[in-house]
N, C-alpha and C. Protein backbone atom coordinates (compact mmCIF):
# COMPACT_ATOMS: atom_id res chain seq x y z
N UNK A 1 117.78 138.42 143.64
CA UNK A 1 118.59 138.58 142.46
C UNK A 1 119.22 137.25 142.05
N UNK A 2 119.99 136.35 142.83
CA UNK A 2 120.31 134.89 142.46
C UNK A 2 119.58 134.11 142.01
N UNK A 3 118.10 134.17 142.41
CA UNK A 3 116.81 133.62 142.31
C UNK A 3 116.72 133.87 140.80
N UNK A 4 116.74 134.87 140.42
CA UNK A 4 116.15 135.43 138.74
C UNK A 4 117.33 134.59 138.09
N UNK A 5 118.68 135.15 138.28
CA UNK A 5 119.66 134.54 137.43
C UNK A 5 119.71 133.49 137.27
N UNK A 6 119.46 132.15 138.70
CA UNK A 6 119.46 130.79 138.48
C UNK A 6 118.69 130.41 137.60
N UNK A 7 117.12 131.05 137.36
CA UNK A 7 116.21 130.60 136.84
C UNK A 7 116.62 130.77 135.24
N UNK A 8 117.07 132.09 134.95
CA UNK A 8 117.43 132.41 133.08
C UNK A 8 118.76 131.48 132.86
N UNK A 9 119.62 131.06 134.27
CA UNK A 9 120.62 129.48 133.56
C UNK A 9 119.74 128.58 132.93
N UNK A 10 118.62 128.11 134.32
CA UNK A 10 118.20 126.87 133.58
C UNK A 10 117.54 127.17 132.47
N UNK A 11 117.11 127.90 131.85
CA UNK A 11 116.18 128.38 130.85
C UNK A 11 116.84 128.47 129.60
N UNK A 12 117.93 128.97 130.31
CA UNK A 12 118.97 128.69 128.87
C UNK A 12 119.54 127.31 128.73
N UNK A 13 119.94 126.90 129.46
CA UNK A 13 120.57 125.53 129.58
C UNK A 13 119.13 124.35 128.93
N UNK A 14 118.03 124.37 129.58
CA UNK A 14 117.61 123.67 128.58
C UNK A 14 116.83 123.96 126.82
N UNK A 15 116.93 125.52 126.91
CA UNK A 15 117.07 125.40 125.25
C UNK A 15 117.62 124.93 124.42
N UNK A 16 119.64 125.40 125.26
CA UNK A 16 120.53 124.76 124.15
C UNK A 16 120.44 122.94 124.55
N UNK A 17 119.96 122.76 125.38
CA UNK A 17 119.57 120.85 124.99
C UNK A 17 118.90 120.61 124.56
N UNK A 18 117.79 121.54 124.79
CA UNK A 18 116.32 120.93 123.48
C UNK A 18 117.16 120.79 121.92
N UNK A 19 117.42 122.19 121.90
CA UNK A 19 118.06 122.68 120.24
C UNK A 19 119.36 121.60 120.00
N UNK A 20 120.04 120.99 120.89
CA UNK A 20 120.99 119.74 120.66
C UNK A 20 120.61 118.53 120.36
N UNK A 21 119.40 118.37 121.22
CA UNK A 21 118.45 117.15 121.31
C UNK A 21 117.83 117.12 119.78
N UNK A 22 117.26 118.14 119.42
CA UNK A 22 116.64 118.01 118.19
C UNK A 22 117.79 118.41 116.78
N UNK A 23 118.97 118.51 116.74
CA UNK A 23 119.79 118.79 115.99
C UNK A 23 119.93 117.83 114.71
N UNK A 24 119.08 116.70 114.43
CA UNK A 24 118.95 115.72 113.48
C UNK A 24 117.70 116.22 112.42
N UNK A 25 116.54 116.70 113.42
CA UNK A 25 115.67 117.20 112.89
C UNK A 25 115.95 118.26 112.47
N UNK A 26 116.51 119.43 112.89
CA UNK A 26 116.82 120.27 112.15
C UNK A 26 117.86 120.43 110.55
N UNK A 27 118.45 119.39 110.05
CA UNK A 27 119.45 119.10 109.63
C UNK A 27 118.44 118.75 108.35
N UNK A 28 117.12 117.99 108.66
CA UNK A 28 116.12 117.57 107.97
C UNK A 28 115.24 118.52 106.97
N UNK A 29 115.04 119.40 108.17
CA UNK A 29 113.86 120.26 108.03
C UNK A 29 114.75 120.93 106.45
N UNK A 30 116.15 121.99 106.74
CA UNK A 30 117.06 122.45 106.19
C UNK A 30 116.81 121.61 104.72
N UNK A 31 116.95 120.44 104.92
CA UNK A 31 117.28 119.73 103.61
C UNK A 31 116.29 120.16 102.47
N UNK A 32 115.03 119.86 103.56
CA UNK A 32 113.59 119.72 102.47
C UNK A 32 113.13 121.46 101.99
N UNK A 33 113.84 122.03 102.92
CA UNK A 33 113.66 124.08 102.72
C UNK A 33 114.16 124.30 101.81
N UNK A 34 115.69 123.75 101.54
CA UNK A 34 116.60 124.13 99.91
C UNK A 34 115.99 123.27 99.48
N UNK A 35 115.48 122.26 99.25
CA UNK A 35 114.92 121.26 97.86
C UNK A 35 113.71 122.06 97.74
N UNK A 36 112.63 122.40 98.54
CA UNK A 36 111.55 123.11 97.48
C UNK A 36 112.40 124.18 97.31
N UNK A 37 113.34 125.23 97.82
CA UNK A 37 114.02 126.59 97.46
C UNK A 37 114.28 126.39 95.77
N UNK A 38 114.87 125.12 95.58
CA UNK A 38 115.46 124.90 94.49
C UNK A 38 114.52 124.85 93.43
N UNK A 39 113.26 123.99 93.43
CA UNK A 39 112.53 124.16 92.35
C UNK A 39 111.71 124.51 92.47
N UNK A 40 110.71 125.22 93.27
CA UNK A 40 109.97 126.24 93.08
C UNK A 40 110.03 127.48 93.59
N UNK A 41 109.62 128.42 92.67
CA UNK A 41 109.89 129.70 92.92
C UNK A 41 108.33 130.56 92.56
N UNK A 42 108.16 131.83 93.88
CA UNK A 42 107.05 132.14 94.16
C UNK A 42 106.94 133.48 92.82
N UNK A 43 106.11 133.43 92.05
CA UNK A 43 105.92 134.47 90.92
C UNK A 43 104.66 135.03 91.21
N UNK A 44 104.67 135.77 90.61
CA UNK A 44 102.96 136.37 90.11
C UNK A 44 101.70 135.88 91.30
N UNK A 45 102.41 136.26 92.69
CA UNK A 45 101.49 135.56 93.67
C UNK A 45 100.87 134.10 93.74
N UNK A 46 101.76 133.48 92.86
CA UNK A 46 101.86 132.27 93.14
C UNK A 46 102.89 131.14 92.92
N UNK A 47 102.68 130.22 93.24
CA UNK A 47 104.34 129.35 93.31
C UNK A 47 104.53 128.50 92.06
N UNK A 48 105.49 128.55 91.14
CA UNK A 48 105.73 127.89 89.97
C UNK A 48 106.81 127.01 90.33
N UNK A 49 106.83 125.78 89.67
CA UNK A 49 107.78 124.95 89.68
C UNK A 49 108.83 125.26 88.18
N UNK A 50 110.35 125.37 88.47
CA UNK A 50 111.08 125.44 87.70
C UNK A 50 111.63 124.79 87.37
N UNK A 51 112.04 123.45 88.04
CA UNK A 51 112.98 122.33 87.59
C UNK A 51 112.41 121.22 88.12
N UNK A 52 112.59 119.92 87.20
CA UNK A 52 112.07 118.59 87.57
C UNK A 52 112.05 118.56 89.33
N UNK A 53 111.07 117.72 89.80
CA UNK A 53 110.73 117.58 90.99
C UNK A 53 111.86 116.17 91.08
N UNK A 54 112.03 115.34 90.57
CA UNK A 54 112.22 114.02 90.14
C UNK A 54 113.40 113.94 89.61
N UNK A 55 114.96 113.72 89.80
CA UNK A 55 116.00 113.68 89.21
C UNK A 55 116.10 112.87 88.10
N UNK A 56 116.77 113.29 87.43
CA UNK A 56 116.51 112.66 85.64
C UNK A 56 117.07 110.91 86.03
N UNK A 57 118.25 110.76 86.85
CA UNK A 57 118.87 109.47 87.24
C UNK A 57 117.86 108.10 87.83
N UNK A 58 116.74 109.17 88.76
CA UNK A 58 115.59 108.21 89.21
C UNK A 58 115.09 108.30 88.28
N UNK A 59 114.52 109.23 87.18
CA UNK A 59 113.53 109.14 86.56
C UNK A 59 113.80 107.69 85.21
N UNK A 60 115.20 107.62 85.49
CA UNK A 60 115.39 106.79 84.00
C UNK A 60 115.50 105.08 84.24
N UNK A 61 114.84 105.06 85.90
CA UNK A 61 114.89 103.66 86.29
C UNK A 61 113.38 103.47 86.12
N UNK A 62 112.43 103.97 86.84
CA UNK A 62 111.16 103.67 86.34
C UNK A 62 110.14 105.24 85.70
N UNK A 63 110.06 105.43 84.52
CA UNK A 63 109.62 106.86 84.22
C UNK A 63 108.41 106.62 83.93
N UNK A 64 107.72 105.75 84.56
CA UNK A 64 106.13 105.91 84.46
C UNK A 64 105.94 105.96 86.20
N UNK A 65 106.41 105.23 86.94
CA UNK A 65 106.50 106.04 88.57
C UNK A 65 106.86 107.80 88.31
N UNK A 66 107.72 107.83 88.27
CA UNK A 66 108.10 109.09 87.83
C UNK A 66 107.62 110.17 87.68
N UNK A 67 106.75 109.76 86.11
CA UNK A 67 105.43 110.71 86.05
C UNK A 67 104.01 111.14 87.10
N UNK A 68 104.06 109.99 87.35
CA UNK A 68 103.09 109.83 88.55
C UNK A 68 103.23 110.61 89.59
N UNK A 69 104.34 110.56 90.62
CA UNK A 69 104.78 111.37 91.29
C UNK A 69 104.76 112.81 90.71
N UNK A 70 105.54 112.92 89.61
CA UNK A 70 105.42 114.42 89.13
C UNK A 70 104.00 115.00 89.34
N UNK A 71 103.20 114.80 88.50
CA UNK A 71 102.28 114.76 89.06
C UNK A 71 101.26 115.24 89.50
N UNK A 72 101.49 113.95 90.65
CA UNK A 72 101.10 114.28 92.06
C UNK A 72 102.08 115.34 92.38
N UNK A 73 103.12 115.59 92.45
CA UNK A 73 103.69 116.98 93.49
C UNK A 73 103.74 118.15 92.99
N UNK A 74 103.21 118.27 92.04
CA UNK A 74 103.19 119.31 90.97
C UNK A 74 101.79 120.12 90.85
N UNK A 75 100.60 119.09 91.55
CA UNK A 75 99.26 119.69 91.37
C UNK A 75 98.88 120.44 92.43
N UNK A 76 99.52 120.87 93.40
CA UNK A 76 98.97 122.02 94.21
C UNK A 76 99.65 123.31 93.34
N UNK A 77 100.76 123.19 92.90
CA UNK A 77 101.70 124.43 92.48
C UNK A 77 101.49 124.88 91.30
N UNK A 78 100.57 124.54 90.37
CA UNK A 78 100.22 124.89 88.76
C UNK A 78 99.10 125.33 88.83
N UNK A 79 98.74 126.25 87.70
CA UNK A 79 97.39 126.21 87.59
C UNK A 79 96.69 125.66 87.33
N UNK A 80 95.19 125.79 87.29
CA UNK A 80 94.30 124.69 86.72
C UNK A 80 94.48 123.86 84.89
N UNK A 81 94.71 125.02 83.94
CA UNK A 81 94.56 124.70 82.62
C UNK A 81 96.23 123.97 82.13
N UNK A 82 97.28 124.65 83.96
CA UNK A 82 98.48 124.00 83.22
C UNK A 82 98.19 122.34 83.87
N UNK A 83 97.48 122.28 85.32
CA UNK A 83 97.68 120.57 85.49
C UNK A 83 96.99 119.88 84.86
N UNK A 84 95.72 120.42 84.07
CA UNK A 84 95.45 119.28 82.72
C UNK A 84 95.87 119.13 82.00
N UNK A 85 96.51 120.13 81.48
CA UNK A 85 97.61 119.38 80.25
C UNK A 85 99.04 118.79 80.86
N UNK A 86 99.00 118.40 81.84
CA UNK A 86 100.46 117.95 82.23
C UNK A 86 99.81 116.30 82.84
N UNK A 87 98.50 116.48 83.43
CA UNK A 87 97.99 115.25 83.40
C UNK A 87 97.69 114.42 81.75
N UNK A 88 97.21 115.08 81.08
CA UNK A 88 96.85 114.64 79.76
C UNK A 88 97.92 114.43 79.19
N UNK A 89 99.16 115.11 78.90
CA UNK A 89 100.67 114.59 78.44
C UNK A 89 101.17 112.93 79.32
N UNK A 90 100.95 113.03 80.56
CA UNK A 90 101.14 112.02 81.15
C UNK A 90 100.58 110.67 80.55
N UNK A 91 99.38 111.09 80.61
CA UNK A 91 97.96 110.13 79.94
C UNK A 91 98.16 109.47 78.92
N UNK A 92 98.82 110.46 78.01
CA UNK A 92 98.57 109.76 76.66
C UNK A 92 99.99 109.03 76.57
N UNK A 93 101.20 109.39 77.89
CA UNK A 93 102.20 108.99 77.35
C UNK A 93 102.14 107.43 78.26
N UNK A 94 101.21 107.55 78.59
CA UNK A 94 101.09 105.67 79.68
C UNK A 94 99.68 105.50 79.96
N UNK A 95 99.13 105.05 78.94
CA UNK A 95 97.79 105.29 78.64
C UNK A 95 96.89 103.82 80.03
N UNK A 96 97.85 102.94 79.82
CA UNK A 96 97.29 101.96 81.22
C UNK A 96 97.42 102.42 82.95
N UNK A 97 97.85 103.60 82.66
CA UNK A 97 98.03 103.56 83.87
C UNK A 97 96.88 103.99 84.78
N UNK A 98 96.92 103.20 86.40
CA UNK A 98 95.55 103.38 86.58
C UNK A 98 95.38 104.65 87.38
N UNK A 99 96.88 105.21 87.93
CA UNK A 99 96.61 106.76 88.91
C UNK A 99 95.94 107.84 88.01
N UNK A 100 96.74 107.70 86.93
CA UNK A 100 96.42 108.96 85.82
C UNK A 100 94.94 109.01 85.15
């Protein structure tokens, strides 16, 4: 019987150090869970983006990066006929650019 109990201390004892040990990462993970929570939202069996990916404050330092990124983080989550026209809006609005 001491035998069992010693063993579920240490078992517990090093969870709550793992889970202490990694307490930075978790703090992380959290961050990036509410930032997609925030702008995309799962509809019609699939995931729509609702609000800029890209804060308007970054976006107004370089808004052809900007677009780019958009994007890019935007093309798994749209449909097909909406990421061509969001590539093609891009396109025509920075016509040198060489990602687009």
């Amino acid at each position: 019987m001491k035998l069992r109990i010693s063993i579920w201390i240490v078992v517990i004892a090093v969870c709550v150090g793992l889970g202490l040990w990694q307490r930075g990462n978790l703090g992380l993970i959290w961050r990036e869970y509410s930032s997609l929570h925030r702008h995309i939202k799962y509809e019609d069996h699939s995931m729509k983006i609702h609000s800029p990916l890209i804060p308007l404050t970054v976006a107004k330092e370089d808004p052809e990066a900007a677009a780019v990124v958009e994007v890019r983080l935007s093309r798994s989550y749209r449909e097909p006929d909406e990421k061509i026209e969001t590539v093609a809006d891009k396109l025509l609005e920075y016509p040198d650019n060489k990602f687009l």
